[in-house]
C-alpha atoms as a PDB file:
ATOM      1  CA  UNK A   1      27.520-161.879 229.865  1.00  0.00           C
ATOM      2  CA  UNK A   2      27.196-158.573 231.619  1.00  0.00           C
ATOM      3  CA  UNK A   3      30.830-157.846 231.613  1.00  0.00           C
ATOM      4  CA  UNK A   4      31.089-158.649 227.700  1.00  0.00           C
ATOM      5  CA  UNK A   5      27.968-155.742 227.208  1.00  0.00           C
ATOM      6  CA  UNK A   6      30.517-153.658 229.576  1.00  0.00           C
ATOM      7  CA  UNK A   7      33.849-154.187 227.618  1.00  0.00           C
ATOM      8  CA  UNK A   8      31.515-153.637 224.388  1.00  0.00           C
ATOM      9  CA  UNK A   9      30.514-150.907 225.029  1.00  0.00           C
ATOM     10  CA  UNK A  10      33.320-149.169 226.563  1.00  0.00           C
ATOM     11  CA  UNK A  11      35.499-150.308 223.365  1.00  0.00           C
ATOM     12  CA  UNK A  12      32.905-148.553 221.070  1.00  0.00           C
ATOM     13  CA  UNK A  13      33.114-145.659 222.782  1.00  0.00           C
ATOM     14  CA  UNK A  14      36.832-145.201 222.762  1.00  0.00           C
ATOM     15  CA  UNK A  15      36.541-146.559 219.228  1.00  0.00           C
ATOM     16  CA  UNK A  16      34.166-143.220 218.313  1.00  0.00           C
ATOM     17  CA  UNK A  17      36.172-140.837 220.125  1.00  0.00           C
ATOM     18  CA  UNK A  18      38.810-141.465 217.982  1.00  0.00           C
ATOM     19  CA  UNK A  19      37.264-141.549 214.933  1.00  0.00           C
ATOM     20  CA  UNK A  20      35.503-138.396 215.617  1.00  0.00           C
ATOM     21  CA  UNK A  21      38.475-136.733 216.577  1.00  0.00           C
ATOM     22  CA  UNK A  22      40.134-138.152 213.432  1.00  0.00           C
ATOM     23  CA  UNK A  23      37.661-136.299 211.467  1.00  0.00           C
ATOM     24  CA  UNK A  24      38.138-132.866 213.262  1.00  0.00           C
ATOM     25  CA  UNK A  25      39.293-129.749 211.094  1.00  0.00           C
ATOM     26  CA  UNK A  26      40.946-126.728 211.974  1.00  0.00           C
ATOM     27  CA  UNK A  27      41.212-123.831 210.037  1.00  0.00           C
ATOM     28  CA  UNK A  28      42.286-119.823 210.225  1.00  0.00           C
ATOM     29  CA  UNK A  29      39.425-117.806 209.362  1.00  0.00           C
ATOM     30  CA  UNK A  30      40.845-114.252 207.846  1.00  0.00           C
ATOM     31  CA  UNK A  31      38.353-110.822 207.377  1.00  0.00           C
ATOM     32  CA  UNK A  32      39.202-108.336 205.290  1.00  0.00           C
ATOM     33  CA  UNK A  33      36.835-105.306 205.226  1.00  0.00           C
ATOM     34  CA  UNK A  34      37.201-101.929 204.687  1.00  0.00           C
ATOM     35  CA  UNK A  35      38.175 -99.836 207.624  1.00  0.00           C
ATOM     36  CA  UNK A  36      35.019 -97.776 207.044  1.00  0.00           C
ATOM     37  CA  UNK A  37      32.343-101.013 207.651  1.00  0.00           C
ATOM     38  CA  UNK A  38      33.569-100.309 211.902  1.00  0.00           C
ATOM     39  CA  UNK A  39      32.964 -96.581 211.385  1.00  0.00           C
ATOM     40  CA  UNK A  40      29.412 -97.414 209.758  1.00  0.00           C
ATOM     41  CA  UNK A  41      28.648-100.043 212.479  1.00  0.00           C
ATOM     42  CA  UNK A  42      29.618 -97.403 215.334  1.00  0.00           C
ATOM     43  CA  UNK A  43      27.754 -94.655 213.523  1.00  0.00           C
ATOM     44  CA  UNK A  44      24.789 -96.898 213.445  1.00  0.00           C
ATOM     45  CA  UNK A  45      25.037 -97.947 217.165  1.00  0.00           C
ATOM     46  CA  UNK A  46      25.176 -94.451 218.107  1.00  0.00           C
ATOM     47  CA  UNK A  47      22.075 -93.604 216.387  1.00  0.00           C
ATOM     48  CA  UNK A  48      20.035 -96.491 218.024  1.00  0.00           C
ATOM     49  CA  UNK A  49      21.271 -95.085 221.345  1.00  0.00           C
ATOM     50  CA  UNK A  50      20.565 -91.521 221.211  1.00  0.00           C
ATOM     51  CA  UNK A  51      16.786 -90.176 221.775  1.00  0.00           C
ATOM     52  CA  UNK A  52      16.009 -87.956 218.452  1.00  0.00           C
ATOM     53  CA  UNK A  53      13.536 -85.466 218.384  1.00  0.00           C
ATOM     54  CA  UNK A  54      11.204 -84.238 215.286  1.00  0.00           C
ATOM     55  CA  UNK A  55       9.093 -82.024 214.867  1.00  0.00           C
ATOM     56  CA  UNK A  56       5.503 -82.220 213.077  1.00  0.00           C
ATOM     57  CA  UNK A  57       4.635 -79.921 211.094  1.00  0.00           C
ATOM     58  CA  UNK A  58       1.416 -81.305 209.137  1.00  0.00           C
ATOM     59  CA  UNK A  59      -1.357 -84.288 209.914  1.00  0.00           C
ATOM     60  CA  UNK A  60      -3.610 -84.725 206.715  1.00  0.00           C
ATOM     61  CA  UNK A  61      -4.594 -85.681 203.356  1.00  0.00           C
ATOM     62  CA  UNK A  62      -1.602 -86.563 200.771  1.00  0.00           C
ATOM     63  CA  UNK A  63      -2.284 -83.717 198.896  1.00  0.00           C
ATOM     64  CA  UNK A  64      -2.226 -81.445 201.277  1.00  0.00           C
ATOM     65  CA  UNK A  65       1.098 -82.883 202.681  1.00  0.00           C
ATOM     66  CA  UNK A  66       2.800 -82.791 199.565  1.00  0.00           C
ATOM     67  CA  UNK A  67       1.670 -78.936 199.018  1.00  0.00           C
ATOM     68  CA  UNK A  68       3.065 -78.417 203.095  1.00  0.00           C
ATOM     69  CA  UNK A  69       6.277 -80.382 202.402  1.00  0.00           C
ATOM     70  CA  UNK A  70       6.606 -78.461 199.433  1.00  0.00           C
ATOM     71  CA  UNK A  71       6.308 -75.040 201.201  1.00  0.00           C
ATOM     72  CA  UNK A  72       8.388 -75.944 204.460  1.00  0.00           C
ATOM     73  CA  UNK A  73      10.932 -77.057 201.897  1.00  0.00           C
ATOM     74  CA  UNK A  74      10.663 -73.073 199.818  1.00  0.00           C
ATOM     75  CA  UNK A  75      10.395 -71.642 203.293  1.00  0.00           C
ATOM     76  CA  UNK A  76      13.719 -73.442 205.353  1.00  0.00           C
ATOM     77  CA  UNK A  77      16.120 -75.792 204.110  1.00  0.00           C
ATOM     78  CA  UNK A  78      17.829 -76.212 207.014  1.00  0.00           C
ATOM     79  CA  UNK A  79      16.115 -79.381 208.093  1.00  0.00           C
ATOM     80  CA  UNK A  80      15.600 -82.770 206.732  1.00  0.00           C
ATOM     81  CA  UNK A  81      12.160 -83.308 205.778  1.00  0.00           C
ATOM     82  CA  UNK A  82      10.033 -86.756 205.753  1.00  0.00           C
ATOM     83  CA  UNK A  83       6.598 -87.525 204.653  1.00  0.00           C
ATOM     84  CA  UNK A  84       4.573 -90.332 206.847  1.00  0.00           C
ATOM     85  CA  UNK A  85       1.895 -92.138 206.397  1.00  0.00           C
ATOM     86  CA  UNK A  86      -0.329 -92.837 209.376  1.00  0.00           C
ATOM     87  CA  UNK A  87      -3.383 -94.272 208.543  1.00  0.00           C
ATOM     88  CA  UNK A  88      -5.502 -92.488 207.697  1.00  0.00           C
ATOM     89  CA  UNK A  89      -3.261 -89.293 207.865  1.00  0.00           C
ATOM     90  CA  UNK A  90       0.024 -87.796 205.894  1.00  0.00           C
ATOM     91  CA  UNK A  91       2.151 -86.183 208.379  1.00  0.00           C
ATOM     92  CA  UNK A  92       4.832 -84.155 207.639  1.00  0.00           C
ATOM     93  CA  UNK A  93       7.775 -84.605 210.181  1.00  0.00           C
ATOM     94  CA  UNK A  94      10.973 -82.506 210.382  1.00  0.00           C
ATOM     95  CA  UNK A  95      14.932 -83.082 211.682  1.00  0.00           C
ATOM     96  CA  UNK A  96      16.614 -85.462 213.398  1.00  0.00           C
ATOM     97  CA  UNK A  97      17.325 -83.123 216.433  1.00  0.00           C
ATOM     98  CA  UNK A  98      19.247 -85.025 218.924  1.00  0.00           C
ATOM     99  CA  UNK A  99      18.361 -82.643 222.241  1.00  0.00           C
ATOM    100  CA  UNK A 100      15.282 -81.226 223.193  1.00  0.00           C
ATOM    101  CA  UNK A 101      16.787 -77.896 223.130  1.00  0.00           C
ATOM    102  CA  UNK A 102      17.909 -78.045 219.413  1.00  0.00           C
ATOM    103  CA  UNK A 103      14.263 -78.977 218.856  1.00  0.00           C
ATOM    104  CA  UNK A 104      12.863 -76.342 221.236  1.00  0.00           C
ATOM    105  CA  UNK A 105      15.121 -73.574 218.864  1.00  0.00           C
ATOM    106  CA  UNK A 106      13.862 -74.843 215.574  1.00  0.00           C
ATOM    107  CA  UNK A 107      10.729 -74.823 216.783  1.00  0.00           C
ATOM    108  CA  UNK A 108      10.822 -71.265 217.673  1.00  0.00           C
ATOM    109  CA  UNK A 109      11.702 -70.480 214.372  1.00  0.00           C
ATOM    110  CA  UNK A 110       8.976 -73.135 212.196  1.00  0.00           C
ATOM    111  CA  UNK A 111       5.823 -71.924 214.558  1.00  0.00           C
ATOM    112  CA  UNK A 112       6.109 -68.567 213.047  1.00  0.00           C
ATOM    113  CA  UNK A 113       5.406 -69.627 209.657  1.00  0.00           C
ATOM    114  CA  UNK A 114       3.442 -73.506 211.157  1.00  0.00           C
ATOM    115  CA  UNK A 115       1.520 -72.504 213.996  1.00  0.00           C
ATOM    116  CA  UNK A 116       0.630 -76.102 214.817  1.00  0.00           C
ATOM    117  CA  UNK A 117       3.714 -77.471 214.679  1.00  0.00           C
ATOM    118  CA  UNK A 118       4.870 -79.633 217.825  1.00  0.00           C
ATOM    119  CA  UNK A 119       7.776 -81.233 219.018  1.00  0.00           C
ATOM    120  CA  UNK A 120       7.431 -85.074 219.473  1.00  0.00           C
ATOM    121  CA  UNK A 121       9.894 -88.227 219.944  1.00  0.00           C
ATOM    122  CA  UNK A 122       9.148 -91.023 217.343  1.00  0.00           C
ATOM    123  CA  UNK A 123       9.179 -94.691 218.716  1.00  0.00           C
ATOM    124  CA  UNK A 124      11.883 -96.816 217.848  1.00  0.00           C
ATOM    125  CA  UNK A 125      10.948 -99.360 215.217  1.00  0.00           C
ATOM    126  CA  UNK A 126      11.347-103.057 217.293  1.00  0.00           C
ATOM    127  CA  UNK A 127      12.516-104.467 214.079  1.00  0.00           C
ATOM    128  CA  UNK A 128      16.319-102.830 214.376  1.00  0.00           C
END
């Protein structure tokens, strides 16, 4: 009786192996992108990578963030300019400087006209 559960047994499983190998698919798999979609993708790694420095030029109301962006903008063009929202303060933030010493040499040149403007390094959003 025992040897007739054994011999059961062992003949299913043969039996499944083959039928799930029976049922087994193979197939070639072919990409074709644009050569730019790798230069994007190592543009983008590089960016998460390297440390960027900004540079703050304005913590307020909306208002008066929009009038500051507005005049940093008529004053230097140089820079990219962002406006923030950090509860409960606009801030207006400036470049994506990638050393401390490009920073430090704008800076030079914003605190004559932005005397409160400071060099800072924005945390990395976790979600990328």
């Amino acid at each position: 009786m025992i040897t007739s559960k054994i011999k059961f047994i062992v003949i299913s499983i043969v039996f499944l192996s083959f039928t799930i190998g029976s049922f087994a698919q193979e197939g070639i798999v072919n990409v074709d992108q644009d050569s730019d979609i790798d230069k994007l993708l190592e543009f983008k790694k590089d960016l998460k990578t390297v440390n960027l420095f900004k540079i703050q030029v304005y913590s307020g109301t909306r208002s008066g963030a929009e009038k500051s962006k507005q005049n940093f903008l008529n004053s230097f063009n140089e820079w990219p300019v962002s406006m923030e929202f950090d509860s409960p303060n606009t801030k207006i933030w400036v470049g994506n400087f990638r050393s401390r010493l490009e920073a430090d040499k704008a800076l030079l040149k914003i605190k004559k006209k932005y005397s409160n403007a400071f060099i800072f390094e924005p945390k990395k959003d976790k979600k990328k």
